[in-house]
Every structure is written in C-alpha cells, then in structure tokens.
PDB file of N, CA and C in Angstrom:
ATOM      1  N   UNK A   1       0.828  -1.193   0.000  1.00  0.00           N
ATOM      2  CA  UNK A   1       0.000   0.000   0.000  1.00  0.00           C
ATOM      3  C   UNK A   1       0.872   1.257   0.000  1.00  0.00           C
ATOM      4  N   UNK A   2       1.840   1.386   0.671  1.00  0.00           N
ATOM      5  CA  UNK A   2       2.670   1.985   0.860  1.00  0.00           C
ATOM      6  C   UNK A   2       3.386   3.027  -0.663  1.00  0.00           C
ATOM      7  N   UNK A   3       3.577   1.900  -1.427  1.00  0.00           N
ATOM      8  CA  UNK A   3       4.501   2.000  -2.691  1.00  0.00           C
ATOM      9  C   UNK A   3       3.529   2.238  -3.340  1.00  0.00           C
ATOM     10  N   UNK A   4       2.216   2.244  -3.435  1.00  0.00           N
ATOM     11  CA  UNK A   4       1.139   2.645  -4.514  1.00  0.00           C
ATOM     12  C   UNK A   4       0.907   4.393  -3.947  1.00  0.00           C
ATOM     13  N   UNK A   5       0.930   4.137  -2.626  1.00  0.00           N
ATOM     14  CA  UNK A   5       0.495   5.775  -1.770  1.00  0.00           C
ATOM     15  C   UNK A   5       1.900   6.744  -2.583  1.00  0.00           C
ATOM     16  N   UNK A   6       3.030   6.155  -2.323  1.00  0.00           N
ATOM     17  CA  UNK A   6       4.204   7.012  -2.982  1.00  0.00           C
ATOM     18  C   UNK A   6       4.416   7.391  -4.304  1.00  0.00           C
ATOM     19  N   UNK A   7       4.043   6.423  -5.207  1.00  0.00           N
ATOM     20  CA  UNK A   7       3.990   6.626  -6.813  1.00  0.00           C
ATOM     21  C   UNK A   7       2.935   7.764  -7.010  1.00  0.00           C
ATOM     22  N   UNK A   8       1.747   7.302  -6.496  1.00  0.00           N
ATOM     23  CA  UNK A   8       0.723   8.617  -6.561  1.00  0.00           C
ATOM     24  C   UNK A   8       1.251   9.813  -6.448  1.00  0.00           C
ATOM     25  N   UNK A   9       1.802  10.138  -5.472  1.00  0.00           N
ATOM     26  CA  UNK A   9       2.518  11.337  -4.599  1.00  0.00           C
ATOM     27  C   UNK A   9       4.009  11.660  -5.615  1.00  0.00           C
ATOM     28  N   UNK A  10       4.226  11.036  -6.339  1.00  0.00           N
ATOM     29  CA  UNK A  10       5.361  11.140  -7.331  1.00  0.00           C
ATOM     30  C   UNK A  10       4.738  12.132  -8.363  1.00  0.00           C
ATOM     31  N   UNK A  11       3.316  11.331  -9.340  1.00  0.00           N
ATOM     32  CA  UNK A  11       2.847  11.814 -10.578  1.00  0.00           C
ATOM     33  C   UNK A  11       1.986  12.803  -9.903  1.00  0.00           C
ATOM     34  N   UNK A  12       1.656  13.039  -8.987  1.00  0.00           N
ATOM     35  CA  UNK A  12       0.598  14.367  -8.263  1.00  0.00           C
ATOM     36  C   UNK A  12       1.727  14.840  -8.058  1.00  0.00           C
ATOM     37  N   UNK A  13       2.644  15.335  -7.543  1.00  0.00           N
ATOM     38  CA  UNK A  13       3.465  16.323  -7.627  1.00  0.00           C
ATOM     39  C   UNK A  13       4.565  16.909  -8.835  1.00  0.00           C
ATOM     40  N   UNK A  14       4.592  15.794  -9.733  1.00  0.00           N
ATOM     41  CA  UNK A  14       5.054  16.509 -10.977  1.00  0.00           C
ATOM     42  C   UNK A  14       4.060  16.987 -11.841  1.00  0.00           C
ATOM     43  N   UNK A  15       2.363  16.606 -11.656  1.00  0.00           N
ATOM     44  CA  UNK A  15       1.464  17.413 -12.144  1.00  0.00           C
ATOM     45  C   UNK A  15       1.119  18.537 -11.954  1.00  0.00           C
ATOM     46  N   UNK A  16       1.582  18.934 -10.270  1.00  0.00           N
ATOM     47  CA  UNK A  16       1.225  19.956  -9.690  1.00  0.00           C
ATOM     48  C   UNK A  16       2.744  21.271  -9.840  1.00  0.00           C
ATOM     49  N   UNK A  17       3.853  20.652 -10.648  1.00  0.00           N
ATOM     50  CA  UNK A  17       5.045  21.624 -10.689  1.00  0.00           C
ATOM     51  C   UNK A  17       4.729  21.936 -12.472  1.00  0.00           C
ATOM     52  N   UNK A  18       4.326  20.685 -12.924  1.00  0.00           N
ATOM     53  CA  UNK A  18       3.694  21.274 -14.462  1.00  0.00           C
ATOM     54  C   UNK A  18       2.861  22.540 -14.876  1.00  0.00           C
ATOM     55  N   UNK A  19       1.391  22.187 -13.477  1.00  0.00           N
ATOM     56  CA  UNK A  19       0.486  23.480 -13.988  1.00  0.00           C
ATOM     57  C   UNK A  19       0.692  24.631 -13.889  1.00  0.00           C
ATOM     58  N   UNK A  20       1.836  24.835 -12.775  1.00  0.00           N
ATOM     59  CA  UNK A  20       1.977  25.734 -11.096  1.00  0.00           C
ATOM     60  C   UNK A  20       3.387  26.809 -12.868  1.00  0.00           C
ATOM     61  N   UNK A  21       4.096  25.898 -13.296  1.00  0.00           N
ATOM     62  CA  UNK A  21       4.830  26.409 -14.159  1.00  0.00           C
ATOM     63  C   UNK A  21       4.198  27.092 -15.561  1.00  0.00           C
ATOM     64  N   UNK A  22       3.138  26.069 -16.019  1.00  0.00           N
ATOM     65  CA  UNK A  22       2.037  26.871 -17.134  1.00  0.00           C
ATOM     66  C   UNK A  22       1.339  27.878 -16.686  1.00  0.00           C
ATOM     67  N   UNK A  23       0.900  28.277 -15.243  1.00  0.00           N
ATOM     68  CA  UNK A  23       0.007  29.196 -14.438  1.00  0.00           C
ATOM     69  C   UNK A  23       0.941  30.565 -15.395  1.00  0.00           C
ATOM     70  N   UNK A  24       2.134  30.667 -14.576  1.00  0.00           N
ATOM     71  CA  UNK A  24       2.844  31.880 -15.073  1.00  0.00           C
ATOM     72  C   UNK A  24       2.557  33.211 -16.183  1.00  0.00           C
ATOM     73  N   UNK A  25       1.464  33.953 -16.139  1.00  0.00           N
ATOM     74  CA  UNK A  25       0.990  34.645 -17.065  1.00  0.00           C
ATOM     75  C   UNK A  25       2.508  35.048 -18.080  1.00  0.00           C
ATOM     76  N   UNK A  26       1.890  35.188 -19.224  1.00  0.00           N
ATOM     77  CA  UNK A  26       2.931  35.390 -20.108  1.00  0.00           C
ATOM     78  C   UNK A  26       4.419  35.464 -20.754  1.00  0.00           C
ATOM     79  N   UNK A  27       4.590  33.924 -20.163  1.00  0.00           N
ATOM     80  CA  UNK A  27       6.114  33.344 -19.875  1.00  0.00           C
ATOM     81  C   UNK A  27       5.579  31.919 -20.039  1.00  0.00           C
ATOM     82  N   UNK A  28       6.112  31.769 -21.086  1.00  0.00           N
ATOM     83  CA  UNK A  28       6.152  30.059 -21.776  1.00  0.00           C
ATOM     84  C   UNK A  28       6.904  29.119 -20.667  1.00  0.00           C
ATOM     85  N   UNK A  29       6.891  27.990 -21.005  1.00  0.00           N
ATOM     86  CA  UNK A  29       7.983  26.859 -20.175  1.00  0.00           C
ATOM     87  C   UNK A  29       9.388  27.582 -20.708  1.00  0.00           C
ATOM     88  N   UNK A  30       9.930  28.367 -20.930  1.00  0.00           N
ATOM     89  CA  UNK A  30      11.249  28.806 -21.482  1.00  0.00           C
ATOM     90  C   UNK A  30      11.535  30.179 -21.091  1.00  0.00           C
ATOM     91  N   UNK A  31      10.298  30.559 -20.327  1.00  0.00           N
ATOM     92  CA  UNK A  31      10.659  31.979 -19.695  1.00  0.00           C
ATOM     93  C   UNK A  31      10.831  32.276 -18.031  1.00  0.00           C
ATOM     94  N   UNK A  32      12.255  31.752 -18.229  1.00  0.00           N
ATOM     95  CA  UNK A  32      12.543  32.056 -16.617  1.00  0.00           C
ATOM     96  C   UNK A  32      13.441  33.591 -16.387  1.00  0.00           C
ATOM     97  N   UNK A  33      14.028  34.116 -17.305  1.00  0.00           N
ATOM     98  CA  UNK A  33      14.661  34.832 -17.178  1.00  0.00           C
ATOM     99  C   UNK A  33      14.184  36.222 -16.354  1.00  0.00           C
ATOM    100  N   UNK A  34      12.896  36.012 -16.314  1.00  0.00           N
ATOM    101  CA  UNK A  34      13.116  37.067 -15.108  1.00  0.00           C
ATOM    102  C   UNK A  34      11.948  38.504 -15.384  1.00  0.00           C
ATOM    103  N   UNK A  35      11.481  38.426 -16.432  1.00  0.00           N
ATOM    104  CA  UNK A  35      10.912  39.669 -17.525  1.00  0.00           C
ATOM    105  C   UNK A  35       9.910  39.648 -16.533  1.00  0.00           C
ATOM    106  N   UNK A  36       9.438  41.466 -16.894  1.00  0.00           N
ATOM    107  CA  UNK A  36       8.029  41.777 -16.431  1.00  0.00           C
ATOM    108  C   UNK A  36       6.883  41.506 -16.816  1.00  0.00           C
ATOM    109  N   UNK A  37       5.889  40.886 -16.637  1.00  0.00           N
ATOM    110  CA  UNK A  37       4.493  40.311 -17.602  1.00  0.00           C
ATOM    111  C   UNK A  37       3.884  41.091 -17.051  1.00  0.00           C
ATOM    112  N   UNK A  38       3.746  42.589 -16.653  1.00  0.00           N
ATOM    113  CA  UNK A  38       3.048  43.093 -16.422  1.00  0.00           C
ATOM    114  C   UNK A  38       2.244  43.427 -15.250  1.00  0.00           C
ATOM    115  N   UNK A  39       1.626  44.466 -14.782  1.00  0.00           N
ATOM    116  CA  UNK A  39       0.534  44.542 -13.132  1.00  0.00           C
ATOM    117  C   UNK A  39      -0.692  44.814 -13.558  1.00  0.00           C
ATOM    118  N   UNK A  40      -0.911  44.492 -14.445  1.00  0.00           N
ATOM    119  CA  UNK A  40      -2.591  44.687 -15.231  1.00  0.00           C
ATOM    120  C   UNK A  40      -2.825  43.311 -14.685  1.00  0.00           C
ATOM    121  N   UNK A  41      -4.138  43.280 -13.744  1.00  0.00           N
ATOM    122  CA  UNK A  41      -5.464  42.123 -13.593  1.00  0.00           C
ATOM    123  C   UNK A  41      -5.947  42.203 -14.633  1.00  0.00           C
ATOM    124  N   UNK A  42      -5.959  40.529 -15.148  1.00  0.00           N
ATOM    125  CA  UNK A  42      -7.129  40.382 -15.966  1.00  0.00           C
ATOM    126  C   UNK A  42      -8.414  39.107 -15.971  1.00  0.00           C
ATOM    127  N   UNK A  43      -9.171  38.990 -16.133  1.00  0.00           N
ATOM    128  CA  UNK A  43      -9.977  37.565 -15.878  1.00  0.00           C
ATOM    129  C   UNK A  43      -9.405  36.736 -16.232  1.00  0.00           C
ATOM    130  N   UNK A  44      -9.839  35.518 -15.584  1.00  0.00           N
ATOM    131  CA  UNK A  44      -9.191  34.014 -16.082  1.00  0.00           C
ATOM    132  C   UNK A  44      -9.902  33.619 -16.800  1.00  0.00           C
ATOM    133  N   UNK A  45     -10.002  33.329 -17.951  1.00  0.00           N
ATOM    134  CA  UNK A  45     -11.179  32.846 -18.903  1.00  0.00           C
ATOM    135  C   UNK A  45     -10.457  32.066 -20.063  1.00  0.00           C
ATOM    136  N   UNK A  46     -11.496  30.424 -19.991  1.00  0.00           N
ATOM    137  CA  UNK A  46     -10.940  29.369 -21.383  1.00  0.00           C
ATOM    138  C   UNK A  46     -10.157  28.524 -20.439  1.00  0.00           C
ATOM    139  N   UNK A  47      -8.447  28.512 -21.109  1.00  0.00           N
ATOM    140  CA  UNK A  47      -7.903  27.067 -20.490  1.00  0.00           C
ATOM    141  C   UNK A  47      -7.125  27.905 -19.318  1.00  0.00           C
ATOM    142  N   UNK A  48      -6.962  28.941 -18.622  1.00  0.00           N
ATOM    143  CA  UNK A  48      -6.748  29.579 -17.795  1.00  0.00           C
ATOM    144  C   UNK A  48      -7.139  29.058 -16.524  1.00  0.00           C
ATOM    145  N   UNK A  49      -8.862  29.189 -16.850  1.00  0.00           N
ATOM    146  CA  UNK A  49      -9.145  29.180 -16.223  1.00  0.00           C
ATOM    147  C   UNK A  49      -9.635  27.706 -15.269  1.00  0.00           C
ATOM    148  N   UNK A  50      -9.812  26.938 -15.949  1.00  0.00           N
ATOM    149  CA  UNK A  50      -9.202  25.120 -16.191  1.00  0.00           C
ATOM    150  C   UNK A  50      -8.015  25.058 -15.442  1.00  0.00           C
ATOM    151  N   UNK A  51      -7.248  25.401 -15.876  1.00  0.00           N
ATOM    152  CA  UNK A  51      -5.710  25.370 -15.405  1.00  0.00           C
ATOM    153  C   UNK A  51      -5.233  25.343 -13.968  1.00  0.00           C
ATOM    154  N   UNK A  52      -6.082  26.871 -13.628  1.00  0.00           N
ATOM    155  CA  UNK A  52      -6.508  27.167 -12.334  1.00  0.00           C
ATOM    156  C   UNK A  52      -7.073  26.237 -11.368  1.00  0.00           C
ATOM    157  N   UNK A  53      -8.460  25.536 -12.062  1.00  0.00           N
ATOM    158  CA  UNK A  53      -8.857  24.376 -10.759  1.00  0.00           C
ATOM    159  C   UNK A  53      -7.740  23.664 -10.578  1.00  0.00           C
ATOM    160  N   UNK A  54      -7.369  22.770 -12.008  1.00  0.00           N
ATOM    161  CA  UNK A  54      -6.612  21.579 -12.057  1.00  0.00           C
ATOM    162  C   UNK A  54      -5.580  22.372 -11.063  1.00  0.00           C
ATOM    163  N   UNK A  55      -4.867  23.373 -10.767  1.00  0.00           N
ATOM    164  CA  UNK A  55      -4.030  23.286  -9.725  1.00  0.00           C
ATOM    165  C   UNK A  55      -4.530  22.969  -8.454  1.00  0.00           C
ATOM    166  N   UNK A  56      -5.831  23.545  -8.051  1.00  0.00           N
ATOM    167  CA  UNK A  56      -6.130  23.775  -7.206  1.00  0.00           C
ATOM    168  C   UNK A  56      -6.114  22.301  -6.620  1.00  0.00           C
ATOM    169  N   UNK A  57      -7.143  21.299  -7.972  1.00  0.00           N
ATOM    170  CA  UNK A  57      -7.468  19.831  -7.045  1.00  0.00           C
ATOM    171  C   UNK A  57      -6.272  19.522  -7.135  1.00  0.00           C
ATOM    172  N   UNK A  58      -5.321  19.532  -8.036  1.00  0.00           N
ATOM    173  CA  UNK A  58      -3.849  18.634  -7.610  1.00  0.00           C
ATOM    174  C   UNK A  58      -3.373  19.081  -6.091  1.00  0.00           C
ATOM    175  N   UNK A  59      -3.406  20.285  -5.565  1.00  0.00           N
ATOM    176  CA  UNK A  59      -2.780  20.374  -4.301  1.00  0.00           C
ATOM    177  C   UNK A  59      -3.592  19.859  -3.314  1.00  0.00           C
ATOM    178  N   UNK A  60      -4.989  19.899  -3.523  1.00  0.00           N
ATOM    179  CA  UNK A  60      -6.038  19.296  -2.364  1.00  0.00           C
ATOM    180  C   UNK A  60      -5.212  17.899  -2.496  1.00  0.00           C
ATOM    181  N   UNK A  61      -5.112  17.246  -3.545  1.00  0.00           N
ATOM    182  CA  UNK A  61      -4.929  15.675  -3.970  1.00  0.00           C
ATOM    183  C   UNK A  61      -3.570  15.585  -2.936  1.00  0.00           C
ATOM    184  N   UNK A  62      -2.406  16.859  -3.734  1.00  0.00           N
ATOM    185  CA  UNK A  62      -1.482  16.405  -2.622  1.00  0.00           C
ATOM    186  C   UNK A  62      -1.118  16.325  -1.560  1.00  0.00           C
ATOM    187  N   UNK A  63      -1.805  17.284  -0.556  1.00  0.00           N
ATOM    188  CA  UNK A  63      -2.217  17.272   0.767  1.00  0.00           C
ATOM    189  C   UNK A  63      -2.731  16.022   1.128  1.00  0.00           C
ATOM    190  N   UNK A  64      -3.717  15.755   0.547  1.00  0.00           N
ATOM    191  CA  UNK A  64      -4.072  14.228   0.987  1.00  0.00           C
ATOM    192  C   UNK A  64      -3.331  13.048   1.271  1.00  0.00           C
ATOM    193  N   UNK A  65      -2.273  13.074  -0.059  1.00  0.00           N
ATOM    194  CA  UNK A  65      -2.124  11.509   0.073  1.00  0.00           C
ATOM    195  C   UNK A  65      -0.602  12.010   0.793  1.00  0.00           C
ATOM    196  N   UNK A  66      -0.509  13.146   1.018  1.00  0.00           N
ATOM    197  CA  UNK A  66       0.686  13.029   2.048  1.00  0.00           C
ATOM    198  C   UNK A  66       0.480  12.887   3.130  1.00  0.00           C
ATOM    199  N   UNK A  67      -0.654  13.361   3.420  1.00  0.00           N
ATOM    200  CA  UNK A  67      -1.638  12.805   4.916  1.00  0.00           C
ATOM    201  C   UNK A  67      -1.264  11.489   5.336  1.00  0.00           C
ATOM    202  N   UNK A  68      -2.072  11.034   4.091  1.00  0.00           N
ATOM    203  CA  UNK A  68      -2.018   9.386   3.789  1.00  0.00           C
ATOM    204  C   UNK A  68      -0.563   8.736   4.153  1.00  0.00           C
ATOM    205  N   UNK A  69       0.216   9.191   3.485  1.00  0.00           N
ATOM    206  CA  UNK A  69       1.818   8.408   3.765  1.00  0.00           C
ATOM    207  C   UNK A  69       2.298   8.518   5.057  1.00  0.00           C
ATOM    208  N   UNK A  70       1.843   9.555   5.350  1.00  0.00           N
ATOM    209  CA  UNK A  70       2.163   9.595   6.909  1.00  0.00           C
ATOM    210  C   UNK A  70       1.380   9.095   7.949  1.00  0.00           C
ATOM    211  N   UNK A  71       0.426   8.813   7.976  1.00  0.00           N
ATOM    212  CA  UNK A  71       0.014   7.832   8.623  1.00  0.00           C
ATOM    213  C   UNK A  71      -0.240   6.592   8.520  1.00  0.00           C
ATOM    214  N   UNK A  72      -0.069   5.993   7.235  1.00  0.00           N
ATOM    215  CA  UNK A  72       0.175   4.829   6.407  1.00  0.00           C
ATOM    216  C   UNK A  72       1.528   4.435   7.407  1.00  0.00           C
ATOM    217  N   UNK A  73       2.577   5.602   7.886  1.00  0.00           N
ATOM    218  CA  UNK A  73       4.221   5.303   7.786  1.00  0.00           C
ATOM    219  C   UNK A  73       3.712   5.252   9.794  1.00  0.00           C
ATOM    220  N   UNK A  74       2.889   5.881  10.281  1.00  0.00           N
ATOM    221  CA  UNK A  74       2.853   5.946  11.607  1.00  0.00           C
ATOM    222  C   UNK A  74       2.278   4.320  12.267  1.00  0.00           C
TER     223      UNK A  74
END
C-alpha cells in the first residue's frame, strides 16, 4: 500500500510543478529569465481558467495523500 500511496505522490506532484509552471501569465515553459508580464489584472477565462482548478485539485490531492503516507508510515 505503501509504494502505490508514494507513486501517486510522485505523478501528483510533478502534475502539480507542471500546472503551477504553465500558471505563469505570459512566460512560456522557457521563460525564466526574469521579464516583467506586467501589473494589469485580468480575468481568467478558457484554459486559464481550467488550469486554475486543475491546480487547485492537484494540491487538495497532494495534501491528501501526504496525509495518507504519513500515517500509512505511523
């Protein structure tokens, strides 16, 4: 049980460094350098805004099953 709880907790957290990196308003996967995208709010609307839950449930998800491992491990 253990090793199924950890693999989970593997692909939920590289899902959750994937979206958390696409979130980044106007900076591709290749824009780390540092640039200003701007202080204009704007709505989240389309795959934005998608994007947005899917982070959201991946971190609920990962909270969980780290719950889980740790008391799985207690």
């Amino acid at each position: 049980m253990k090793t199924y709880i950890d693999i989970a907790l593997i692909i939920t957290s590289l899902a959750l460094i994937t979206s958390v990196i696409l979130q980044n308003k106007g900076v591709g996967l290749g824009g780390f350098t540092g640039g200003d995208s701007g202080g204009v709010f704007s709505a989240r609307r389309g795959i934005e805004k998608t994007l947005f839950w899917v982070t959201i449930v991946l971190s609920g998800l990962f909270f969980i099953l780290t719950m889980t491992s740790v008391l799985v491990k207690a």
